[in-house]
C-alpha atoms as a PDB file:
ATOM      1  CA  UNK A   1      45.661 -17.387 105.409  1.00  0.00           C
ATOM      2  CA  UNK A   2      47.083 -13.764 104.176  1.00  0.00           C
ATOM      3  CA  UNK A   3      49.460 -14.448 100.867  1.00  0.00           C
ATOM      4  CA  UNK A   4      52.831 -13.867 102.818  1.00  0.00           C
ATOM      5  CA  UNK A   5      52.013 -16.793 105.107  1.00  0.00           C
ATOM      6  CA  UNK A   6      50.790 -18.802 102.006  1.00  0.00           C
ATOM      7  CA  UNK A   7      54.330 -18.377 100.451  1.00  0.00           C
ATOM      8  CA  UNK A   8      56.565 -19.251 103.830  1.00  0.00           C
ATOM      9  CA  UNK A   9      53.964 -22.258 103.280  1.00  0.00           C
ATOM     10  CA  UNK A  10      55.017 -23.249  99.994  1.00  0.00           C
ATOM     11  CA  UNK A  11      58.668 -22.716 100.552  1.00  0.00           C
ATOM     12  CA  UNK A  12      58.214 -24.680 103.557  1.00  0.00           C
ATOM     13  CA  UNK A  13      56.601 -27.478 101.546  1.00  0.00           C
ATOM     14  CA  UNK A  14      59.202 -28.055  98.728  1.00  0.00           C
ATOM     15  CA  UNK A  15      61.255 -29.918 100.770  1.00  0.00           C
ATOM     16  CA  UNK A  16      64.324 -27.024 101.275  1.00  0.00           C
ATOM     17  CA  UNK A  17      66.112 -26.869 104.346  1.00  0.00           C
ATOM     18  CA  UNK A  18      66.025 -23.700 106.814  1.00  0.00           C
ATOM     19  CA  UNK A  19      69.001 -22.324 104.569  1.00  0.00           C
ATOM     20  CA  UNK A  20      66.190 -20.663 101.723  1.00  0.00           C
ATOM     21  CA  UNK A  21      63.779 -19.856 104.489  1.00  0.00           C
ATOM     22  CA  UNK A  22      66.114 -17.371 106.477  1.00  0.00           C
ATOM     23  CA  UNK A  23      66.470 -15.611 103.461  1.00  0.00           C
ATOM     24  CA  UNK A  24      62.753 -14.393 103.458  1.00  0.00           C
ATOM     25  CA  UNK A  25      62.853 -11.538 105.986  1.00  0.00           C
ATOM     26  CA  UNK A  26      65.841 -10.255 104.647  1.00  0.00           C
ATOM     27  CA  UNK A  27      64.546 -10.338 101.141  1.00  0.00           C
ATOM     28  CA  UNK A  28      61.459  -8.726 102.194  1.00  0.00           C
ATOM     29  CA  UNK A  29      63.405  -5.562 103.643  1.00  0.00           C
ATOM     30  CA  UNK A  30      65.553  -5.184 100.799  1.00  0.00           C
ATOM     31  CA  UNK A  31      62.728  -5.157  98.542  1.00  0.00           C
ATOM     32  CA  UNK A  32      60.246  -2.835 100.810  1.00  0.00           C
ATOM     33  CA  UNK A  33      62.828  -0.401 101.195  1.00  0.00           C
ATOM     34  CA  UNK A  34      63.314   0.121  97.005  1.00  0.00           C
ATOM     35  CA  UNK A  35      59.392  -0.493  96.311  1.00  0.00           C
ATOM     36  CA  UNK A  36      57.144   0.051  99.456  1.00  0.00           C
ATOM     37  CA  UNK A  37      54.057  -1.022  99.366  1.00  0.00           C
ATOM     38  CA  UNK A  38      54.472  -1.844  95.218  1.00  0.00           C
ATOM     39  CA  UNK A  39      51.490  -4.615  94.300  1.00  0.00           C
ATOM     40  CA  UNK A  40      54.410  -7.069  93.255  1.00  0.00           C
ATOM     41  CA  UNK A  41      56.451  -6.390  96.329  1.00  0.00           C
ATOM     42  CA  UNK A  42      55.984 -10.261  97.367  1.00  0.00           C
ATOM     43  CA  UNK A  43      56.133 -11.490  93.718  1.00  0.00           C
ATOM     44  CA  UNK A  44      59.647 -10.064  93.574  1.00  0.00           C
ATOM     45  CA  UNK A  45      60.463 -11.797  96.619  1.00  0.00           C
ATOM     46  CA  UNK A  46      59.234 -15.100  95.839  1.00  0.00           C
ATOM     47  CA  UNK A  47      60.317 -15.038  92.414  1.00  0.00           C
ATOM     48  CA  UNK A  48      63.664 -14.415  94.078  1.00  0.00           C
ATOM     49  CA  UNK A  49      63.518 -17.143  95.842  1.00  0.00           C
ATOM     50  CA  UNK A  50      62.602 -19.483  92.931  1.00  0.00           C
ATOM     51  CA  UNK A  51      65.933 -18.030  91.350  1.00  0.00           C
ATOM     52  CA  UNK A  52      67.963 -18.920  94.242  1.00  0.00           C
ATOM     53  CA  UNK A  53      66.556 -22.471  94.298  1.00  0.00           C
ATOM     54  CA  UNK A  54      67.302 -23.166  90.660  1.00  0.00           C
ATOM     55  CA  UNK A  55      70.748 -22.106  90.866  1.00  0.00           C
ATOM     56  CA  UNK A  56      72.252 -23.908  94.259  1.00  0.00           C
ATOM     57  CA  UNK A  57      73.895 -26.833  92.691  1.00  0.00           C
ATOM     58  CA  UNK A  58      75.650 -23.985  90.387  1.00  0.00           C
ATOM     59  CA  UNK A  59      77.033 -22.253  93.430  1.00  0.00           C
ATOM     60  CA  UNK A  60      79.468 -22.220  96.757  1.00  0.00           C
ATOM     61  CA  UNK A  61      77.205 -22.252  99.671  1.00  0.00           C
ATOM     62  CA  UNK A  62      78.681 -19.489 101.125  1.00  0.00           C
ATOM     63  CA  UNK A  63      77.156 -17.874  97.691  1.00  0.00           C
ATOM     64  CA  UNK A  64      73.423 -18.133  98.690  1.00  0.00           C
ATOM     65  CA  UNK A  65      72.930 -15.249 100.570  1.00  0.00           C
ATOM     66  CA  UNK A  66      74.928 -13.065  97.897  1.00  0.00           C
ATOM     67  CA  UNK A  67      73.452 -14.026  95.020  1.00  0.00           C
ATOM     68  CA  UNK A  68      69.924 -13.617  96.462  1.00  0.00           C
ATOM     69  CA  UNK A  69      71.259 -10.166  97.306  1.00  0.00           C
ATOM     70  CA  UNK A  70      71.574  -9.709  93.747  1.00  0.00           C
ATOM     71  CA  UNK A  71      68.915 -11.274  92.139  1.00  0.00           C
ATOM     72  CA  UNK A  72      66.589  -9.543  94.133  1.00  0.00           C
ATOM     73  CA  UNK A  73      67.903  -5.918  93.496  1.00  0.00           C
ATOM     74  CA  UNK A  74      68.487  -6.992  89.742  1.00  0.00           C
ATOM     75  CA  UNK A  75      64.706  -8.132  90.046  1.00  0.00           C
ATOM     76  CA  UNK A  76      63.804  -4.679  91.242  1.00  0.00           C
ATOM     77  CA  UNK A  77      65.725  -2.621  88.864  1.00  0.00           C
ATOM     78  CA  UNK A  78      64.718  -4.732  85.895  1.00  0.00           C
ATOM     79  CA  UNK A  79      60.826  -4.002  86.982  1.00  0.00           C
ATOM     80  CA  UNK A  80      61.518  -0.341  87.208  1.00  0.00           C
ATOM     81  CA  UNK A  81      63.071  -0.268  83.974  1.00  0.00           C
ATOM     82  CA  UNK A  82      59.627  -2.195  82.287  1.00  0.00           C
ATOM     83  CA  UNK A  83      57.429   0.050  84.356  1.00  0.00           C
ATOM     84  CA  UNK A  84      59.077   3.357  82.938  1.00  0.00           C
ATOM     85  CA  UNK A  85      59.007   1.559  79.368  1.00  0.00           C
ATOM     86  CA  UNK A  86      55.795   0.811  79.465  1.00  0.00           C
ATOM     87  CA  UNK A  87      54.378   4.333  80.447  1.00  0.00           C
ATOM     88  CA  UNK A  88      57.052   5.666  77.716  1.00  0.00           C
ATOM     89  CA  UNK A  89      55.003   3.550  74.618  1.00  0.00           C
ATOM     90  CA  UNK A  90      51.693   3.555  76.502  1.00  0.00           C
ATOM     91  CA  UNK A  91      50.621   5.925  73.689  1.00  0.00           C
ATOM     92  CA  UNK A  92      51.575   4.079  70.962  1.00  0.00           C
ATOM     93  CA  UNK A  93      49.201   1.619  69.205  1.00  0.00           C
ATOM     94  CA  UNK A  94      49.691  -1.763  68.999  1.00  0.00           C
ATOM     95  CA  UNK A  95      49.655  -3.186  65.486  1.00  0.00           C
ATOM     96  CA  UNK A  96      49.626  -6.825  65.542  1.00  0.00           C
ATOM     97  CA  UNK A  97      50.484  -7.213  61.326  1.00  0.00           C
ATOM     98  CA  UNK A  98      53.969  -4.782  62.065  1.00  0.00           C
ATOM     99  CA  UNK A  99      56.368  -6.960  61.122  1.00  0.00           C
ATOM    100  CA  UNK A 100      59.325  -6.103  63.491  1.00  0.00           C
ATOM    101  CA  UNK A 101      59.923  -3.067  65.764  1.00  0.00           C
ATOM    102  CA  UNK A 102      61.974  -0.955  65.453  1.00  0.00           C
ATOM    103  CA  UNK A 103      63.671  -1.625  69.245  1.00  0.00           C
ATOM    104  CA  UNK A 104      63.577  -5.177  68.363  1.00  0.00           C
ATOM    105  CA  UNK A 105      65.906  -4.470  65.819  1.00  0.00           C
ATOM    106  CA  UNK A 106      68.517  -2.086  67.808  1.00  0.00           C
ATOM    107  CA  UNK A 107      68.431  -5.276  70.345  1.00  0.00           C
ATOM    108  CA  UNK A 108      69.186  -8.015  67.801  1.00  0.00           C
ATOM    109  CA  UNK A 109      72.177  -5.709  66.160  1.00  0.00           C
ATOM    110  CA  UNK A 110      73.674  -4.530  69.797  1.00  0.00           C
ATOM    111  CA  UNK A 111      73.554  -8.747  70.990  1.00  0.00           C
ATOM    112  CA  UNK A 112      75.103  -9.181  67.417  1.00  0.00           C
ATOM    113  CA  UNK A 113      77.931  -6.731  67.922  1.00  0.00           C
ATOM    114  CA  UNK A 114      78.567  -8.120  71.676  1.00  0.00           C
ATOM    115  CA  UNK A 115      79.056 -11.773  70.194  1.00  0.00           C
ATOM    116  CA  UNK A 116      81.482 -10.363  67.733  1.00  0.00           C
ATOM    117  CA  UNK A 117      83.463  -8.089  70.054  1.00  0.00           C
ATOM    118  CA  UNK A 118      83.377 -11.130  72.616  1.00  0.00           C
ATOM    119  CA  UNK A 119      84.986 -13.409  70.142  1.00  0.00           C
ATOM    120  CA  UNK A 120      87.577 -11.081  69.571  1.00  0.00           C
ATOM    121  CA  UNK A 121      88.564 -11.158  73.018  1.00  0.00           C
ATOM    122  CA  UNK A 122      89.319 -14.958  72.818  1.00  0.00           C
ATOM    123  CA  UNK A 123      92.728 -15.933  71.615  1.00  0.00           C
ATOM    124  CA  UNK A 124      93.038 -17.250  67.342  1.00  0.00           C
ATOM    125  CA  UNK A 125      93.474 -20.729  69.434  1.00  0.00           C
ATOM    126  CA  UNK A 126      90.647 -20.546  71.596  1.00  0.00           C
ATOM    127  CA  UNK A 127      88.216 -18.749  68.745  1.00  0.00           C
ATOM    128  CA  UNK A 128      89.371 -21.487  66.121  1.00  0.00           C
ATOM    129  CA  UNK A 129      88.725 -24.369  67.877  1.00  0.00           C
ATOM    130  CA  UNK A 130      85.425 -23.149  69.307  1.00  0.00           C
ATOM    131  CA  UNK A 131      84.217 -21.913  65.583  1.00  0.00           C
ATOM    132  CA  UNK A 132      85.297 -25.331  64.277  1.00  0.00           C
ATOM    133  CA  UNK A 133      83.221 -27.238  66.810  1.00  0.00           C
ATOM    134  CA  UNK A 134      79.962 -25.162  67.498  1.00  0.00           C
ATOM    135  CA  UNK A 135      79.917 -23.910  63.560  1.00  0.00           C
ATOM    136  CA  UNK A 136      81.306 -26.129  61.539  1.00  0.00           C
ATOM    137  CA  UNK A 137      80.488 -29.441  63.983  1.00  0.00           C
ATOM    138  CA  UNK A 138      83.951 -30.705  63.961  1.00  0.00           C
ATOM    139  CA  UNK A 139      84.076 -33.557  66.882  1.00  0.00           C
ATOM    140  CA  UNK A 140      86.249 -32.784  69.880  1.00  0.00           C
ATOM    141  CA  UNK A 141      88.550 -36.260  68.942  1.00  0.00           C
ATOM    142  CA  UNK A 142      89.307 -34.717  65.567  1.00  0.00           C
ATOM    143  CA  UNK A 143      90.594 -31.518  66.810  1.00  0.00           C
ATOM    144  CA  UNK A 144      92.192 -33.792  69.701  1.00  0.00           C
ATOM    145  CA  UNK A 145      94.193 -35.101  66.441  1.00  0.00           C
ATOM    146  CA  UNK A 146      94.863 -31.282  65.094  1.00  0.00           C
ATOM    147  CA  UNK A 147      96.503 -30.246  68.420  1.00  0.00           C
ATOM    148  CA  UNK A 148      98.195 -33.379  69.083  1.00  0.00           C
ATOM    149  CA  UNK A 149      96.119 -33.551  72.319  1.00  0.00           C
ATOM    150  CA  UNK A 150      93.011 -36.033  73.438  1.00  0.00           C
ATOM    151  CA  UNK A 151      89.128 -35.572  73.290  1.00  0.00           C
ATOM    152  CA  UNK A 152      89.217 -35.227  76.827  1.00  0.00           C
ATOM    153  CA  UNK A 153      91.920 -32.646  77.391  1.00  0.00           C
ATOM    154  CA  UNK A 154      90.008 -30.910  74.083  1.00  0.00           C
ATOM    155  CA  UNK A 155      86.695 -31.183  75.539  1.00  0.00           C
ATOM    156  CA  UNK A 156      87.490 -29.172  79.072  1.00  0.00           C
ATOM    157  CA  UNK A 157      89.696 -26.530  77.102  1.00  0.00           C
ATOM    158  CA  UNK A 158      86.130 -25.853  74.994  1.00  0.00           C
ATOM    159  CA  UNK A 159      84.342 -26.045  78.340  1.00  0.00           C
ATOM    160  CA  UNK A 160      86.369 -22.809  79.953  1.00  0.00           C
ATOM    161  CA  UNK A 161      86.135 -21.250  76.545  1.00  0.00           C
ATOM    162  CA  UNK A 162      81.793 -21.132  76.589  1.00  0.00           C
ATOM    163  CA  UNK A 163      82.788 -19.931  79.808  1.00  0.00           C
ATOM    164  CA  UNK A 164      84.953 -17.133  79.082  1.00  0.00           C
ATOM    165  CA  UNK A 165      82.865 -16.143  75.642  1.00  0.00           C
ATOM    166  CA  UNK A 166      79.926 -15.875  77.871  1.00  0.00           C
ATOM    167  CA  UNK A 167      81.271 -13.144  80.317  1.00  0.00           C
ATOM    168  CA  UNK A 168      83.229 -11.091  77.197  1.00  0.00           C
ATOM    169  CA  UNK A 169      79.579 -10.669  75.619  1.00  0.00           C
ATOM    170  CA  UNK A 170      78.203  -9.965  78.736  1.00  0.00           C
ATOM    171  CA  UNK A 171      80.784  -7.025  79.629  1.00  0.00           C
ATOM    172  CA  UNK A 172      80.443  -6.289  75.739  1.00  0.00           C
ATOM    173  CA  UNK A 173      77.053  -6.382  76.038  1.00  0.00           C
ATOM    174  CA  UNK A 174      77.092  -3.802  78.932  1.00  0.00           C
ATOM    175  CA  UNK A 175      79.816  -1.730  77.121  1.00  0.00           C
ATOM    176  CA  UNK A 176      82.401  -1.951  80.700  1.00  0.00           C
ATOM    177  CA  UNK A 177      85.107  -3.070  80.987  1.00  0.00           C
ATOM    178  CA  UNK A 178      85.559  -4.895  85.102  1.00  0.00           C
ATOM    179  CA  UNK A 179      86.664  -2.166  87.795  1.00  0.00           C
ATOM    180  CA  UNK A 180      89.123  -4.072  89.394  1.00  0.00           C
ATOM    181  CA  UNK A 181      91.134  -7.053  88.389  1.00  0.00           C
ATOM    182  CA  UNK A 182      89.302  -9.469  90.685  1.00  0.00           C
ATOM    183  CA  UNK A 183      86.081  -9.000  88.479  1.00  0.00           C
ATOM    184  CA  UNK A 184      87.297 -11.154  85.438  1.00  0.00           C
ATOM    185  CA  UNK A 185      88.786 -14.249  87.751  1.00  0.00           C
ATOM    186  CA  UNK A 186      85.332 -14.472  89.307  1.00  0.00           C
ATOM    187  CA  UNK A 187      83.252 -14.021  86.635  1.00  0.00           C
ATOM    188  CA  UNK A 188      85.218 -16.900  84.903  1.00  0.00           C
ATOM    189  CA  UNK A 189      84.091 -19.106  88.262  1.00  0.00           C
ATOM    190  CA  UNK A 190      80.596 -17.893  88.256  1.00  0.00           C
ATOM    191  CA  UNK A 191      80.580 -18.650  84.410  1.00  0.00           C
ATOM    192  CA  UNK A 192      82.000 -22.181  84.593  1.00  0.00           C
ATOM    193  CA  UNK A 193      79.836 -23.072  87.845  1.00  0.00           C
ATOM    194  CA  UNK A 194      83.552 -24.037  89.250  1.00  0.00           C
ATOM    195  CA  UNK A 195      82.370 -24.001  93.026  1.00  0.00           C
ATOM    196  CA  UNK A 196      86.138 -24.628  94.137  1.00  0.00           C
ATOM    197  CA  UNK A 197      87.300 -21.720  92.136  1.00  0.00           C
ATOM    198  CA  UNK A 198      84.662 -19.483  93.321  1.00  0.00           C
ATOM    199  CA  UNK A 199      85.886 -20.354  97.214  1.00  0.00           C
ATOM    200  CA  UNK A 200      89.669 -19.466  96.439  1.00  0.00           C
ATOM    201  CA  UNK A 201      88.650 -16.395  94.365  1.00  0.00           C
ATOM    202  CA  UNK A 202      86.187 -14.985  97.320  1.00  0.00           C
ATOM    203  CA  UNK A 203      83.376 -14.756  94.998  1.00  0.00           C
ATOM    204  CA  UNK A 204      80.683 -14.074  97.311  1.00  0.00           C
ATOM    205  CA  UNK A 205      82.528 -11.198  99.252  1.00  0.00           C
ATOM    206  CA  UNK A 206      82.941 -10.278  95.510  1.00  0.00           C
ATOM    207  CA  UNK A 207      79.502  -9.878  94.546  1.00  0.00           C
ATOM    208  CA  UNK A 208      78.528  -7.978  97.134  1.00  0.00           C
ATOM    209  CA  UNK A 209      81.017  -4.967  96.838  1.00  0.00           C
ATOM    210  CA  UNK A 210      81.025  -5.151  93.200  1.00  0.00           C
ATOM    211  CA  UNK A 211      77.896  -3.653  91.460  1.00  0.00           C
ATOM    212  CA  UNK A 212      78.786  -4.648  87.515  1.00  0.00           C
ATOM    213  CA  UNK A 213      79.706  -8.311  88.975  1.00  0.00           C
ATOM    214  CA  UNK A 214      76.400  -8.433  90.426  1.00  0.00           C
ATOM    215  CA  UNK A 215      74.351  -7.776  87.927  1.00  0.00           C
ATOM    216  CA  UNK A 216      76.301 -10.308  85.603  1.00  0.00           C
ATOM    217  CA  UNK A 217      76.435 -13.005  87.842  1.00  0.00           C
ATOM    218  CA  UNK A 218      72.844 -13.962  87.568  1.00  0.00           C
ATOM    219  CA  UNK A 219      72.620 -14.502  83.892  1.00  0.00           C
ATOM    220  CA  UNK A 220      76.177 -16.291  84.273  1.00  0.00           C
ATOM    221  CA  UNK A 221      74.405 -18.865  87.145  1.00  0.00           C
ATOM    222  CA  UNK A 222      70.871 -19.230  85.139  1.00  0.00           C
ATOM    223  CA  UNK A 223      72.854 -20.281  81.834  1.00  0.00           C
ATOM    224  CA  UNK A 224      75.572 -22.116  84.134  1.00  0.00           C
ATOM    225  CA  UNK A 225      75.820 -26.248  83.204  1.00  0.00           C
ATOM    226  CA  UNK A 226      74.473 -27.882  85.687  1.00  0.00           C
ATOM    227  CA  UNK A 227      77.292 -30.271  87.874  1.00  0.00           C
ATOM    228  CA  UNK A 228      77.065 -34.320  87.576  1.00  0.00           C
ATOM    229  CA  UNK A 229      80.227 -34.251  88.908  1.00  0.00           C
ATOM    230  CA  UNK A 230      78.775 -32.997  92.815  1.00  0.00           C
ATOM    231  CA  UNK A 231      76.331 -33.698  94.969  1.00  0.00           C
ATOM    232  CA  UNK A 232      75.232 -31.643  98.203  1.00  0.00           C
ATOM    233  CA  UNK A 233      73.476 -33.832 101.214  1.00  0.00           C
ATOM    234  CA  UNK A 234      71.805 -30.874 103.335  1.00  0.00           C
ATOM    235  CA  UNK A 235      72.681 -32.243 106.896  1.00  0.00           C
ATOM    236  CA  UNK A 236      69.634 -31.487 109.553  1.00  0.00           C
ATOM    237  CA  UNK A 237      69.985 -34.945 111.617  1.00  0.00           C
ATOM    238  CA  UNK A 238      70.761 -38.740 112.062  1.00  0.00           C
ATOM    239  CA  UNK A 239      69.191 -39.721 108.722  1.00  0.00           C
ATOM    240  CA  UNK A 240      70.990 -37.391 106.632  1.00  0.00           C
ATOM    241  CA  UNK A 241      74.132 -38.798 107.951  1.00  0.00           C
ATOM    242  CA  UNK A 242      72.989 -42.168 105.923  1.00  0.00           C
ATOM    243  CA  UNK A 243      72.831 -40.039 102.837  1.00  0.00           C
ATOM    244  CA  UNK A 244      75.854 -38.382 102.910  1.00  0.00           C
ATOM    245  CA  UNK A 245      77.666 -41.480 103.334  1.00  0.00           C
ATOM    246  CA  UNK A 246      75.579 -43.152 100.245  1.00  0.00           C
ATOM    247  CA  UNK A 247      76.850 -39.548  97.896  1.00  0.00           C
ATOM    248  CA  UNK A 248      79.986 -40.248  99.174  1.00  0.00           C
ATOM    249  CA  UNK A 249      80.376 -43.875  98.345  1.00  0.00           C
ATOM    250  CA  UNK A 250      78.544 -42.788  94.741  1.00  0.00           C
ATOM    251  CA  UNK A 251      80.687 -40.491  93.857  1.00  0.00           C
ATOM    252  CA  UNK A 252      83.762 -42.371  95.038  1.00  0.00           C
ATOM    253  CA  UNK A 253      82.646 -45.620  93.277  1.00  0.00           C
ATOM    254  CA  UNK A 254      82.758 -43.463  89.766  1.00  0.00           C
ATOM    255  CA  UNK A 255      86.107 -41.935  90.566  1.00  0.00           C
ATOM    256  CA  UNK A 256      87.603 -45.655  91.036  1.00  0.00           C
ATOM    257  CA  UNK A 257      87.923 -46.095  94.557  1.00  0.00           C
ATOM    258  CA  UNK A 258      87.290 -49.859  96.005  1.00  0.00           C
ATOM    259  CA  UNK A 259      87.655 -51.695  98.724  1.00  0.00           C
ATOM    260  CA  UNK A 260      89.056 -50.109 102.092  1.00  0.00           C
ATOM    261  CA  UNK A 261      89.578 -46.559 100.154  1.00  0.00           C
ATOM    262  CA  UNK A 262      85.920 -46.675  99.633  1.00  0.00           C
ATOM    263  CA  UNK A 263      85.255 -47.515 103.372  1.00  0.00           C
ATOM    264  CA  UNK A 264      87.251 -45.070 104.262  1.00  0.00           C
ATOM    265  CA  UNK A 265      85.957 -42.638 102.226  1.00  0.00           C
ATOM    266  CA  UNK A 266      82.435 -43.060 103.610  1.00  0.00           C
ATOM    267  CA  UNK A 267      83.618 -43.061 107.072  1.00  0.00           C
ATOM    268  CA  UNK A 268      85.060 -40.125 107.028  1.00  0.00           C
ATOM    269  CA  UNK A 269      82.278 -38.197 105.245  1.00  0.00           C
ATOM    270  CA  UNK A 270      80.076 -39.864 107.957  1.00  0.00           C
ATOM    271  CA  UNK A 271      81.731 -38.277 111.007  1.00  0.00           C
ATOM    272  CA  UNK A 272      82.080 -35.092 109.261  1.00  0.00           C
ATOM    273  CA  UNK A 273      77.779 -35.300 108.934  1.00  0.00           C
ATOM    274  CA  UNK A 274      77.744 -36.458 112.366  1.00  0.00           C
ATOM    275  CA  UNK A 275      80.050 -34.095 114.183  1.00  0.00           C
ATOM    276  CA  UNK A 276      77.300 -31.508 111.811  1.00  0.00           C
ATOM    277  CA  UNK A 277      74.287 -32.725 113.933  1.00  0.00           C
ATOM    278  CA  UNK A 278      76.571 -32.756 117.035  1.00  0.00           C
ATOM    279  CA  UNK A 279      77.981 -29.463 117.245  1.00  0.00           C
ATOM    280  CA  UNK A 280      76.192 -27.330 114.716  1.00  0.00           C
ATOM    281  CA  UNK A 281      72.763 -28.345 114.152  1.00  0.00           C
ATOM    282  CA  UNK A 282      72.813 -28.095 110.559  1.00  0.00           C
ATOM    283  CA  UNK A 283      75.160 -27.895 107.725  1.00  0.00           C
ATOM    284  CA  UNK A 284      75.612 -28.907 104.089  1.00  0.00           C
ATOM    285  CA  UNK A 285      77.967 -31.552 103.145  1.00  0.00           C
ATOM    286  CA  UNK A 286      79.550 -30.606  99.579  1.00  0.00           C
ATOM    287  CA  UNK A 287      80.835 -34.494  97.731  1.00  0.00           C
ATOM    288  CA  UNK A 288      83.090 -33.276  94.249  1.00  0.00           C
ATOM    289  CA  UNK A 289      84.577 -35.553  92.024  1.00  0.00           C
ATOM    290  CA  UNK A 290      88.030 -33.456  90.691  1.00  0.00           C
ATOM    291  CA  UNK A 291      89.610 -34.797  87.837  1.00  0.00           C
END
């Protein structure tokens, strides 16, 4: 068996639907047409792929094919960049008792400058009650009492906060400042791993046209939290029906439903799986809790 039919095999054997498959061929031009024949030609595809697995309960559906878009040309530009840094300090010679380099050093102080800059982007509100709880470990029900306001309500205000922190260092990071005034609005999404957001915002359209929103989204969706609040049934046939109805009913028992809502509930996520196997073949059923 040659090594590209060996990986279709082991994406084929964890389990994914046809969704993460599809994306192989195209992956595989975009790649051969930056590298060629490059030795890790593959690797960058399958590590591409291993990306775009990890970070599917962090995204709209409609995102996959984008964001694997952009991992894999971020992949490819990011092993460029090592390859020309490596033959740049291939001269040099290593000392293992140096205590720090001297680009180790540039690194730490530019990340250290981003942070600061990024904070100042955040409003005294915002910054304050984010120092008071990461820094000084104030609990969210304490500040609740500061503001005049609850844990909860507290707790989802420093939620979007991380979010918006994280794409200000980013941009500071980068030095930019977002082309058009679309970027920020999705960035926030991709940052807060709000799928509904990302839908009304166009993210994935987004990602594609934009080359700085790109190349930020996938640190944004690898340090994304990770939902509790969603589950997506991938919807291939009869049995999957069953399962969609169960997330439903889950999800729905949490939120407070009982009785006939709950029935009704299920039903209706059960003919939306059904009329999936009927008319399209195969689909993914999305089940959010919104509070």
């Amino acid at each position: 068996m040659t090594e590209r039919a060996a990986a279709d095999e082991r994406v084929g054997q964890g389990g994914q639907d046809g969704e993460v498959a599809d994306l192989i061929p195209m992956l595989r031009r975009i790649v051969g047409a930056r590298v060629g024949r490059h030795p890790s030609a593959e690797d960058l595809v399958q590590e591409t792929l291993v990306r775009v697995l990890a970070a599917r309960d962090r995204i709209e559906p409609g995102m996959v094919e984008p964001y694997a878009i952009a991992t894999v040309r971020n992949l490819v530009a990011s092993m460029w960049r090592q390859e020309d840094r490596d033959q740049r300090n291939r001269h040099r010679t290593h000392d293992p008792g140096e205590p720090e380099r001297g680009e180790d050093v540039v690194i730490a102080s530019e990340e250290t400058a981003a942070i600061a800059r990024a904070l100042e982007r955040l409003d005294d509100r915002e910054r304050r009650m984010l120092l008071a709880h990461e820094v000084e470990g104030e609990a969210t029900s304490a500040l609740a009492q500061e503001v005049g306001s609850t844990a909860g309500a507290v707790a989802a205000q420093l939620k979007r906060t991380r979010a918006r922190l994280r794409v200000e260092y980013l941009l500071a990071l980068e030095n930019a400042e977002p082309p058009t005034e679309r970027c920020r609005p999705v960035l926030l999404a991709v940052s807060s791993a709000d799928r509904r957001r990302q839908r009304e915002v166009g993210a994935a359209q987004h990602l594609l046209e934009c080359e700085l929103c790109s190349r930020l989204s996938q640190p944004l969706l690898d340090r994304g939290p990770v939902r509790d609040d969603e589950t997506q049934v991938a919807i291939t046939g009869d049995p999957d029906i069953v399962a969609a109805r169960q997330a439903a009913r889950d999800i729905a028992v949490r939120a407070g439903f009982s009785g006939t809502d709950l029935t009704l509930l299920a039903t209706a996520v059960s003919e939306v799986a059904r009329n999936i196997v009927r008319f399209a073949d195969r689909g993914t059923v999305t089940v959010e809790l919104l509070i």
